[in-house]
PDB file of N, CA and C in Angstrom:
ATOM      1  N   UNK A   1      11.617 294.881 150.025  1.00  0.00           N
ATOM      2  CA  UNK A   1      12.175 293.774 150.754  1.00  0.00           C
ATOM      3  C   UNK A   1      11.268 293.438 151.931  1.00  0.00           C
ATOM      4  N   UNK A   2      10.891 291.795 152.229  1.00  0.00           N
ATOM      5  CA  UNK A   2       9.987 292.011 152.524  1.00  0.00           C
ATOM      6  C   UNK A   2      11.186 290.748 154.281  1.00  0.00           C
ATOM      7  N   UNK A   3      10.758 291.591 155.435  1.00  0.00           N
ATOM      8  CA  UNK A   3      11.119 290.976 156.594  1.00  0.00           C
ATOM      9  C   UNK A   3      10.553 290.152 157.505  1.00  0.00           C
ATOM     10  N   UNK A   4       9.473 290.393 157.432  1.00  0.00           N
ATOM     11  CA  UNK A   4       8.319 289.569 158.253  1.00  0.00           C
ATOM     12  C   UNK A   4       6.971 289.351 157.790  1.00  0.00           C
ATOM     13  N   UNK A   5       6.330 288.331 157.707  1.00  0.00           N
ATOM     14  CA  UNK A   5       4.909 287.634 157.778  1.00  0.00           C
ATOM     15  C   UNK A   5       4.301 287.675 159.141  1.00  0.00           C
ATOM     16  N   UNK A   6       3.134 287.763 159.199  1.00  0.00           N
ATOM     17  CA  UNK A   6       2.598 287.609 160.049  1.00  0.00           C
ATOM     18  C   UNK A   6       1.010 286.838 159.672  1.00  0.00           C
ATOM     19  N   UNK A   7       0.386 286.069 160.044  1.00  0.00           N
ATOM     20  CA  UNK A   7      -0.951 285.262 160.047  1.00  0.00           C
ATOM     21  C   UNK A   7      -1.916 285.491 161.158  1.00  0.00           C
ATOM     22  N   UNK A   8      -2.652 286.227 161.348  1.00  0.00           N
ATOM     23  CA  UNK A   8      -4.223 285.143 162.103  1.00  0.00           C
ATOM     24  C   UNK A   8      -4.366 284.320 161.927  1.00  0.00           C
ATOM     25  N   UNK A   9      -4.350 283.193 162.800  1.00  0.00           N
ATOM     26  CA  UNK A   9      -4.396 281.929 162.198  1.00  0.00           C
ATOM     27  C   UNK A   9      -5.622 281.358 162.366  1.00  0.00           C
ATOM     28  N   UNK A  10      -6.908 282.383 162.570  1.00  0.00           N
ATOM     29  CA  UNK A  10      -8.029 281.267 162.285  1.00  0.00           C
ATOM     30  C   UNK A  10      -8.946 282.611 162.268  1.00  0.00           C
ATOM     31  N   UNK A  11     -10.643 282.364 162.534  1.00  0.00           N
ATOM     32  CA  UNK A  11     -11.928 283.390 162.180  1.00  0.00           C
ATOM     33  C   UNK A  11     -11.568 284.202 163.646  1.00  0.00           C
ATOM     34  N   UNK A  12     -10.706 285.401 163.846  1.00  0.00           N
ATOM     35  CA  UNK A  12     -11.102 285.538 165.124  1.00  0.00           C
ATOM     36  C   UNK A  12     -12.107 286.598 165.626  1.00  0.00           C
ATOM     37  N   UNK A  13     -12.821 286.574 165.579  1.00  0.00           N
ATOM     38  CA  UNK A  13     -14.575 287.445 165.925  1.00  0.00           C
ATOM     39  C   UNK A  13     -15.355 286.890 166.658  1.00  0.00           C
ATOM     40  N   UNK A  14     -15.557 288.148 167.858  1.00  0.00           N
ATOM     41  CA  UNK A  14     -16.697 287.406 169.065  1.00  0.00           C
ATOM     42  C   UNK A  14     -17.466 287.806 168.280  1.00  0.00           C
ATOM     43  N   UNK A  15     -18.485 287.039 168.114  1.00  0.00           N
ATOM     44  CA  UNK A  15     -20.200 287.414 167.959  1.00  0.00           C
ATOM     45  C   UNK A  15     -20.921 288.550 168.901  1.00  0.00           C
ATOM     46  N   UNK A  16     -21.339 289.346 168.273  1.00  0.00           N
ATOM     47  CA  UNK A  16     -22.048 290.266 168.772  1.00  0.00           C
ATOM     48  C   UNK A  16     -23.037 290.178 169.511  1.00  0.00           C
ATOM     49  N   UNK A  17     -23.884 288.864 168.832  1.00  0.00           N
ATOM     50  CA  UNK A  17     -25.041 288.661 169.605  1.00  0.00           C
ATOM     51  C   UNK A  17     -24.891 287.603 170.482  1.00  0.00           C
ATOM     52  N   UNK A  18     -24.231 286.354 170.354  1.00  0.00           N
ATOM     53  CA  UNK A  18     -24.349 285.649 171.371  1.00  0.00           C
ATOM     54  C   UNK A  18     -22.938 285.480 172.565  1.00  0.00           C
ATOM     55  N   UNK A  19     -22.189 285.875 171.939  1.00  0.00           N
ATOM     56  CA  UNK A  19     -20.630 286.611 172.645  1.00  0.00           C
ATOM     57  C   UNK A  19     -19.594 285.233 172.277  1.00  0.00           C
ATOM     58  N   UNK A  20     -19.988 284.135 171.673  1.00  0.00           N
ATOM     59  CA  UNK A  20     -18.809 283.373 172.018  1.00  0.00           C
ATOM     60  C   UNK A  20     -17.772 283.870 170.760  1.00  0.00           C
ATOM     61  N   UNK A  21     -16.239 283.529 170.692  1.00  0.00           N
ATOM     62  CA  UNK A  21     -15.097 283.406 170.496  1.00  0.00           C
ATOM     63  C   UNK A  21     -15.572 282.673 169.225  1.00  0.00           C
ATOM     64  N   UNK A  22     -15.342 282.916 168.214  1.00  0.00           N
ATOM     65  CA  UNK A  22     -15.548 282.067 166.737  1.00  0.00           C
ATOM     66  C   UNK A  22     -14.106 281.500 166.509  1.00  0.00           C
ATOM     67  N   UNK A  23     -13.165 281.593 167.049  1.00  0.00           N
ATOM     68  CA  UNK A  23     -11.568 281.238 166.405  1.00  0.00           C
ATOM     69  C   UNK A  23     -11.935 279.668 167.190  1.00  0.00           C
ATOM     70  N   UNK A  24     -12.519 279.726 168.517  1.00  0.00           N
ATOM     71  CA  UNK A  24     -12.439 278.365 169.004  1.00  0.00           C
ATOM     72  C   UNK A  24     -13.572 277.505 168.035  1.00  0.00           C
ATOM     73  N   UNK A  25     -14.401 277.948 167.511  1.00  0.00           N
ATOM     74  CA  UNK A  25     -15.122 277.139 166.810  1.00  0.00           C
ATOM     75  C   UNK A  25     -14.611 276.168 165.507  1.00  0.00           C
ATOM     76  N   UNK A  26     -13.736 276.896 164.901  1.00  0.00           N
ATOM     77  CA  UNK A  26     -13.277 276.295 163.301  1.00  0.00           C
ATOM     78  C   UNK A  26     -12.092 275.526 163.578  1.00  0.00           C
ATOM     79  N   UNK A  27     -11.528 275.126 162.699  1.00  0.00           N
ATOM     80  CA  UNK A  27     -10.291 274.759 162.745  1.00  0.00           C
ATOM     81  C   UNK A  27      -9.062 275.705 162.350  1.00  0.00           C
ATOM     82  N   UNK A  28      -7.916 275.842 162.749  1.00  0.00           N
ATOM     83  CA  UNK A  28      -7.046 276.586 162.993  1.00  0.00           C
ATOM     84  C   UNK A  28      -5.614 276.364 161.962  1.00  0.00           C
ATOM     85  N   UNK A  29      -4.782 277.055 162.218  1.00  0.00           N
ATOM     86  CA  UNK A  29      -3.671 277.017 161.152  1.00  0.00           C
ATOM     87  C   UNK A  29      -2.409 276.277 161.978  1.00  0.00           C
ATOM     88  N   UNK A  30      -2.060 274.998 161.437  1.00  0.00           N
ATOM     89  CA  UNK A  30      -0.842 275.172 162.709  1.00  0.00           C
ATOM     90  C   UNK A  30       0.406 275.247 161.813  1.00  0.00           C
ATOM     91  N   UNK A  31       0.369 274.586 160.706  1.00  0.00           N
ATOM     92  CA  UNK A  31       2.043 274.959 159.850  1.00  0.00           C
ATOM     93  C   UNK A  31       1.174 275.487 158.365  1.00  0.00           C
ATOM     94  N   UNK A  32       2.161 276.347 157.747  1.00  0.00           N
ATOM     95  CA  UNK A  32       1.808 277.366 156.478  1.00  0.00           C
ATOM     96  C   UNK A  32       3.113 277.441 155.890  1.00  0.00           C
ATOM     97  N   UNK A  33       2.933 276.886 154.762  1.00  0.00           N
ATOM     98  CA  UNK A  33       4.318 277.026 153.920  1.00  0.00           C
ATOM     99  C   UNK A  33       3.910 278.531 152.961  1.00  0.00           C
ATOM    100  N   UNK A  34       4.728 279.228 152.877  1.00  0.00           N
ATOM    101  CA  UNK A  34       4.732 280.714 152.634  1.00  0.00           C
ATOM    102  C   UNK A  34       5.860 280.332 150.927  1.00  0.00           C
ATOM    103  N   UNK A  35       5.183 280.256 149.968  1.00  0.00           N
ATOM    104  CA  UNK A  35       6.165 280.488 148.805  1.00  0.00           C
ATOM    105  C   UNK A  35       6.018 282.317 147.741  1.00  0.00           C
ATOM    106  N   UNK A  36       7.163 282.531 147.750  1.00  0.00           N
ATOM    107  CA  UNK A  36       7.445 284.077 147.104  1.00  0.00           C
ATOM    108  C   UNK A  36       7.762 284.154 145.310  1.00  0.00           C
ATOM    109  N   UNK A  37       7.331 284.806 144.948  1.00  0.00           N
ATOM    110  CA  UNK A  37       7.254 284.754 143.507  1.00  0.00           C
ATOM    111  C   UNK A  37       8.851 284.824 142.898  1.00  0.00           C
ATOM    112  N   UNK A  38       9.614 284.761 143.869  1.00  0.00           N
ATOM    113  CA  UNK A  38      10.942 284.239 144.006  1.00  0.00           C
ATOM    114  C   UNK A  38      11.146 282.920 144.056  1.00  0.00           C
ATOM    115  N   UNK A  39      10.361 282.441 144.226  1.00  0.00           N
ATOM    116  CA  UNK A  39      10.602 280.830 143.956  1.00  0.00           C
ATOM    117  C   UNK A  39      11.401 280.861 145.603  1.00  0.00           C
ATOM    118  N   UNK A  40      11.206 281.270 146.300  1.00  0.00           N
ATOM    119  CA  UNK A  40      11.683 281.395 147.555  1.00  0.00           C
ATOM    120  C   UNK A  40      10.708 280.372 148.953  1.00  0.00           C
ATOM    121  N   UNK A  41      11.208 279.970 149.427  1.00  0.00           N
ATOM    122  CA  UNK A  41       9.640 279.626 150.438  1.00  0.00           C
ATOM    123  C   UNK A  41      10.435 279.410 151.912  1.00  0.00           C
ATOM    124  N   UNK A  42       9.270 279.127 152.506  1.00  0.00           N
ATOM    125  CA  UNK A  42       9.342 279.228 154.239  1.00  0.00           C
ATOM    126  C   UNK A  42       8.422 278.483 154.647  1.00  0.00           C
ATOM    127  N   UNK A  43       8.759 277.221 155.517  1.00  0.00           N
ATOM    128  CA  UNK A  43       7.958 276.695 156.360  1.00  0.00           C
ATOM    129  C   UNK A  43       7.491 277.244 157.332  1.00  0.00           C
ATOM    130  N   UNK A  44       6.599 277.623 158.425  1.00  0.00           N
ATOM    131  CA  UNK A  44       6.551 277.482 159.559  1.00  0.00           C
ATOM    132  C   UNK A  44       5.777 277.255 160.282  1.00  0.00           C
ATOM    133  N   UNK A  45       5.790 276.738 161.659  1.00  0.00           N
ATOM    134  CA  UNK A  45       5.142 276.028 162.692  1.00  0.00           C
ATOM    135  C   UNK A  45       3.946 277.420 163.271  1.00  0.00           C
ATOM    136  N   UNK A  46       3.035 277.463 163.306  1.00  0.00           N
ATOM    137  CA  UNK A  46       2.353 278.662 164.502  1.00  0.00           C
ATOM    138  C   UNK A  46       1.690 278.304 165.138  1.00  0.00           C
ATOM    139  N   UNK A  47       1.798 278.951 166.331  1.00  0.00           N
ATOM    140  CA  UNK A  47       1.124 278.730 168.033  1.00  0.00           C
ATOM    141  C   UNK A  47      -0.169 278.937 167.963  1.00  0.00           C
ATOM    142  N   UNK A  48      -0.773 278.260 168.586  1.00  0.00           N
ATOM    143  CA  UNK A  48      -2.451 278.206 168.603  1.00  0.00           C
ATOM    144  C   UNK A  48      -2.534 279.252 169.533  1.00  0.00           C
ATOM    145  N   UNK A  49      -2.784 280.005 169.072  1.00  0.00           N
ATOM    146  CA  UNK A  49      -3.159 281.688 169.496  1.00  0.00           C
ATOM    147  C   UNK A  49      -3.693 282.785 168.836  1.00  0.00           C
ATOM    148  N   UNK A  50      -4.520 283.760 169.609  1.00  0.00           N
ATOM    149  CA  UNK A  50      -5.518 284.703 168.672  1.00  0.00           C
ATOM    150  C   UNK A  50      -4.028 285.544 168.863  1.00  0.00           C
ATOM    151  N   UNK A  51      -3.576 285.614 168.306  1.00  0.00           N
ATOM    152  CA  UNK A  51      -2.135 286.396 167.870  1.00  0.00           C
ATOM    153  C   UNK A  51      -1.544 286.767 166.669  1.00  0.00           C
ATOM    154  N   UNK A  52      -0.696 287.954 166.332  1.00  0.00           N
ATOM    155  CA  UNK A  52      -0.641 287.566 164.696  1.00  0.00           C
ATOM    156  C   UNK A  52       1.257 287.188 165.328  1.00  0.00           C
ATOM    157  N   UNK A  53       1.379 285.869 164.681  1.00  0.00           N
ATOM    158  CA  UNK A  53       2.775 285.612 165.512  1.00  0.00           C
ATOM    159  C   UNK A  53       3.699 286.071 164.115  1.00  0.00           C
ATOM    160  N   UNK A  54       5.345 286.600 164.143  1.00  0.00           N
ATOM    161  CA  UNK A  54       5.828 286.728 163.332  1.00  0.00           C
ATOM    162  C   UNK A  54       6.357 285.745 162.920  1.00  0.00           C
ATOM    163  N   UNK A  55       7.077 286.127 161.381  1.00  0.00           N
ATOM    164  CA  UNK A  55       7.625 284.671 160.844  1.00  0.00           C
ATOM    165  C   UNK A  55       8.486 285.454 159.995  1.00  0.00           C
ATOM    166  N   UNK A  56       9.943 285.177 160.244  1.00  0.00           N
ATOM    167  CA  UNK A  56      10.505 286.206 159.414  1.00  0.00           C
ATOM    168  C   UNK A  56      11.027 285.216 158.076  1.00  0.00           C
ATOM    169  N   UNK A  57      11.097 286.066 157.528  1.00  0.00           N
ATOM    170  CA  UNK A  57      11.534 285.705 156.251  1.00  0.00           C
ATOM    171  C   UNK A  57      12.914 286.393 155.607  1.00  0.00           C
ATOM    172  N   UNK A  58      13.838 286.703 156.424  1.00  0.00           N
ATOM    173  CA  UNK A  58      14.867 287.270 155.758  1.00  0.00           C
ATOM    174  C   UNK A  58      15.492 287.922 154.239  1.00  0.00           C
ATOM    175  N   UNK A  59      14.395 289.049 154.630  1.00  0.00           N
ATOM    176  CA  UNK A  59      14.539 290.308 153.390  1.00  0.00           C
ATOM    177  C   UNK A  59      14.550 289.625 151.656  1.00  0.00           C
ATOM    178  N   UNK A  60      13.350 289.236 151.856  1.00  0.00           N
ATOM    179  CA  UNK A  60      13.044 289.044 150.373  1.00  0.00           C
ATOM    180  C   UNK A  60      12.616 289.681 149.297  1.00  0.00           C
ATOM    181  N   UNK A  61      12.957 290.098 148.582  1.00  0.00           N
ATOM    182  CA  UNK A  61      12.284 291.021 147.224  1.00  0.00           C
ATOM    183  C   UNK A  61      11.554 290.225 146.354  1.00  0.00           C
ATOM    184  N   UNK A  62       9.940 289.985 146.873  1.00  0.00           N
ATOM    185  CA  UNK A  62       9.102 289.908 146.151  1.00  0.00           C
ATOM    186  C   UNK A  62       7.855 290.507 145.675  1.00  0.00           C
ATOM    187  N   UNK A  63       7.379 290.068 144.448  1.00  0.00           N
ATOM    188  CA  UNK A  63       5.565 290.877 144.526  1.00  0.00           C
ATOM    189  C   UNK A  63       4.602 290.131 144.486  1.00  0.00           C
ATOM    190  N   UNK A  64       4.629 288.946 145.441  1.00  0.00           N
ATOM    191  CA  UNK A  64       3.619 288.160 145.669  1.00  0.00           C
ATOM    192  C   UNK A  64       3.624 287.363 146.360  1.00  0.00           C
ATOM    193  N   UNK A  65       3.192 286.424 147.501  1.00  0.00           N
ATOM    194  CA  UNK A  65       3.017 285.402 148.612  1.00  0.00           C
ATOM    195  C   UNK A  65       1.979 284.867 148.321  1.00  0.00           C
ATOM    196  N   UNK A  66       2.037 283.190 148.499  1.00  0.00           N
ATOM    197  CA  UNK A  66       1.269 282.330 148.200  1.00  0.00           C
ATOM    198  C   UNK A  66       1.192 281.595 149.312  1.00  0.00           C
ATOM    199  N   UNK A  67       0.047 281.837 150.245  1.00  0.00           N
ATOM    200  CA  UNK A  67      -0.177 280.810 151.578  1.00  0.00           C
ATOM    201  C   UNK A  67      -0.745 279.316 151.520  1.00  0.00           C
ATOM    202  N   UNK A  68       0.031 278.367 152.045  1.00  0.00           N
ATOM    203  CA  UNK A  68      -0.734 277.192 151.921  1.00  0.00           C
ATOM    204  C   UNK A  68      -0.717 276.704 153.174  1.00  0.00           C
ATOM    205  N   UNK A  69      -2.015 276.420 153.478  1.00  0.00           N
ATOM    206  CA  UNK A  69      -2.007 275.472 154.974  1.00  0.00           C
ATOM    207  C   UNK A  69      -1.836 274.121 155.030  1.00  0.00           C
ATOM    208  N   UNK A  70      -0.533 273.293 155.523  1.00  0.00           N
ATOM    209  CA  UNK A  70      -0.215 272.746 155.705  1.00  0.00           C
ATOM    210  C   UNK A  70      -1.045 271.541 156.236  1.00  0.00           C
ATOM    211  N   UNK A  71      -1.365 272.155 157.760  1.00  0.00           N
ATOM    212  CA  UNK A  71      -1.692 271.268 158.739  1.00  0.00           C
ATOM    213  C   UNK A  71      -2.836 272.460 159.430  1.00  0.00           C
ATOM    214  N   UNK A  72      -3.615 272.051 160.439  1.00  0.00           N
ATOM    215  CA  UNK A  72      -4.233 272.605 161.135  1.00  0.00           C
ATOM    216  C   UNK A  72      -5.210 271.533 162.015  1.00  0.00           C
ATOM    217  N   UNK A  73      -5.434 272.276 163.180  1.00  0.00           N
ATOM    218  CA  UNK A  73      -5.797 271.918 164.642  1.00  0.00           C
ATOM    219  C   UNK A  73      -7.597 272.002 164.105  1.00  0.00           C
ATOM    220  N   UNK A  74      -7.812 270.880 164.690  1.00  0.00           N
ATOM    221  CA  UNK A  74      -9.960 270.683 165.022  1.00  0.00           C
ATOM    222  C   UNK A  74     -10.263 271.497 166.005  1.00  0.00           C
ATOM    223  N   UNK A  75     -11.438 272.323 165.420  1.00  0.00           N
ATOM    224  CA  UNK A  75     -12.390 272.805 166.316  1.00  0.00           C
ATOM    225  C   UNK A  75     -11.931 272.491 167.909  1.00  0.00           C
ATOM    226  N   UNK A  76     -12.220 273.327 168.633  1.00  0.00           N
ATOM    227  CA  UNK A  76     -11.558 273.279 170.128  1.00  0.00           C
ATOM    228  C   UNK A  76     -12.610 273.029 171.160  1.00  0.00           C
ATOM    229  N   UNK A  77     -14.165 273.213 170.008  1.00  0.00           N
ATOM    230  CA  UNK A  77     -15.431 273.259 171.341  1.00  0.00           C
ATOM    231  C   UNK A  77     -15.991 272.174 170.471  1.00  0.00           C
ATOM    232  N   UNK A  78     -17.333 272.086 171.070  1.00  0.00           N
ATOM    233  CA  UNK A  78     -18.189 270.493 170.446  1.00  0.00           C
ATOM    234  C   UNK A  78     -18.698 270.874 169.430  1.00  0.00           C
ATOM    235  N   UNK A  79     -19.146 272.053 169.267  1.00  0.00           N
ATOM    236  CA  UNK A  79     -20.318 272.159 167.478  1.00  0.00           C
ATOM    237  C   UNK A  79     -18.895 273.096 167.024  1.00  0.00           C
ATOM    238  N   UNK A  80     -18.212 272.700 166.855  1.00  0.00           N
ATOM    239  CA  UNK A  80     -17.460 273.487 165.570  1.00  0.00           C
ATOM    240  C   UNK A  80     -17.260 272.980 164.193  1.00  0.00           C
ATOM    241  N   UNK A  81     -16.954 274.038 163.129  1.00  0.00           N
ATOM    242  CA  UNK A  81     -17.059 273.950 162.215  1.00  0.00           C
ATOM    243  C   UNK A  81     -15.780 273.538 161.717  1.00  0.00           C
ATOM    244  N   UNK A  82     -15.978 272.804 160.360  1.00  0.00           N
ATOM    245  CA  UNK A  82     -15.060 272.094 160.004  1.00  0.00           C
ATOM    246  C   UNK A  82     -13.990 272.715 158.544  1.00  0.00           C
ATOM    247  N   UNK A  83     -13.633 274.149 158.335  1.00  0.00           N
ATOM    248  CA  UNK A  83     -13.191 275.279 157.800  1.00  0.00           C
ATOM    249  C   UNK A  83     -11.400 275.688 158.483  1.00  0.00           C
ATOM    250  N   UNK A  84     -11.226 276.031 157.407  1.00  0.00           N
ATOM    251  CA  UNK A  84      -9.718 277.225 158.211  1.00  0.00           C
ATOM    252  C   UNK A  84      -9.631 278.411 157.257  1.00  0.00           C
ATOM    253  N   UNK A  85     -10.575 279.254 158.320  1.00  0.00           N
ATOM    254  CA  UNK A  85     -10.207 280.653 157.647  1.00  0.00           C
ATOM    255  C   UNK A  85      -8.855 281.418 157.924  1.00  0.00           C
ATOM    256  N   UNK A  86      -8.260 282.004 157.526  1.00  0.00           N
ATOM    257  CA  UNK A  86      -7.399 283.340 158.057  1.00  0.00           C
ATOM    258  C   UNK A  86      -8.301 284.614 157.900  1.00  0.00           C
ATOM    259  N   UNK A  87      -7.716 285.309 158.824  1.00  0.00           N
ATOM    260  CA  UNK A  87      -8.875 286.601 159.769  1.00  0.00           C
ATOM    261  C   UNK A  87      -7.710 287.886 159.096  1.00  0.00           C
ATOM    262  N   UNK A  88      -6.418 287.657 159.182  1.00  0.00           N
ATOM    263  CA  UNK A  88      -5.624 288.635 158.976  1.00  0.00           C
ATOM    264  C   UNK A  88      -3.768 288.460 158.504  1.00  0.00           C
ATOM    265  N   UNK A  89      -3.662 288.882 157.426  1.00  0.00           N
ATOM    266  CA  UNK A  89      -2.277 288.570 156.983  1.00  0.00           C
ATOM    267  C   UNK A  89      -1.599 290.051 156.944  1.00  0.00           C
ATOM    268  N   UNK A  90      -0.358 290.353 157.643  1.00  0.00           N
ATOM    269  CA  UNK A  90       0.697 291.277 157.731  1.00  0.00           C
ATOM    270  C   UNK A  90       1.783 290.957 156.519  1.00  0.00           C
ATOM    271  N   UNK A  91       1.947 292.092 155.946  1.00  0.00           N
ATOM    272  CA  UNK A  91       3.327 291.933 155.451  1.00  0.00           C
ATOM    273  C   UNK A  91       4.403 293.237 155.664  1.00  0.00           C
ATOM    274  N   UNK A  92       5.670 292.529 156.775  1.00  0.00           N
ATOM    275  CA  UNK A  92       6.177 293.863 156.909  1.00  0.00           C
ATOM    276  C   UNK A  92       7.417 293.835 156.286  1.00  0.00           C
ATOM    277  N   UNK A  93       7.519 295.305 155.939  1.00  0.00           N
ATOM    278  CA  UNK A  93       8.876 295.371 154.734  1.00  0.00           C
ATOM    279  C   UNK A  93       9.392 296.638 154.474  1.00  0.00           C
ATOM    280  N   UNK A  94      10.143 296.902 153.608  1.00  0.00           N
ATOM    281  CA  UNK A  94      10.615 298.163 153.029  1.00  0.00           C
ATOM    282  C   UNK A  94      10.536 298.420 151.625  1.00  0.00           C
ATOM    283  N   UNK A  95       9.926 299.022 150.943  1.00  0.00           N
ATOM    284  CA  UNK A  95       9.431 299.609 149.786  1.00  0.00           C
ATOM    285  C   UNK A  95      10.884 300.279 149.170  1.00  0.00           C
ATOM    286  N   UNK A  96      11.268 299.790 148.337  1.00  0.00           N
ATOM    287  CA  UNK A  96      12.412 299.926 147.554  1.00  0.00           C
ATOM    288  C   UNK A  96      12.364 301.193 146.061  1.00  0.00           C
TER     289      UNK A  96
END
C-alpha cells in the first residue's frame, strides 16, 4: 500500500567545477498527474523547490506509477536549458 509520492522536481546538482545550481537552469515540474496500475490517479500542483515535496495518495495497492508532467516552469536564469528532468522519485508505503 502505497501512502506517499514524493518528486524532485527538476536536475538538482551543483556542478563541481563551476558551482552553479543546475535545477535553476532547466525547466521544472509544476503539476504531475501520477496514474497507478489501478487505474487510480492523482493530480498535483508542486512548489518550485529543490525539495522532495509529499503528495499523498491515500493507501493504494499498486505495482506501478506512471509520471506525466503536466505543466512546468522556464528556466529561471538566461542560458537555460529547455528539458524537465526529475533528479529523484520516493515511494513511501507498506509492503503487504
Amino acid at each position: 500500500m502505497i501512502y506517499e509520492v514524493r518528486i524532485l522536481l527538476g536536475y538538482a546538482k551543483i556542478d563541481p567545477v563551476d558551482g552553479p545550481n543546475r535545477l535553476w537552469q532547466n525547466r521544472r515540474m509544476r503539476r504531475v498527474w501520477l496514474e497507478f496500475s489501478t487505474s487510480d490517479w492523482i493530480e498535483a500542483l508542486i512548489d518550485d523547490q529543490a525539495t522532495l515535496p509529499a503528495i499523498p495518495v491515500n493507501n493504494i495497492a499498486t505495482d506501478g506509477i506512471r509520471i506525466v508532467i503536466l505543466e512546468s516552469l522556464p528556466p529561471a536564469l538566461a542560458d537555460g536549458r529547455d528539458f524537465t528532468p526529475i533528479s529523484e522519485v520516493e515511494v513511501l508505503g507498506v509492503v503487504r
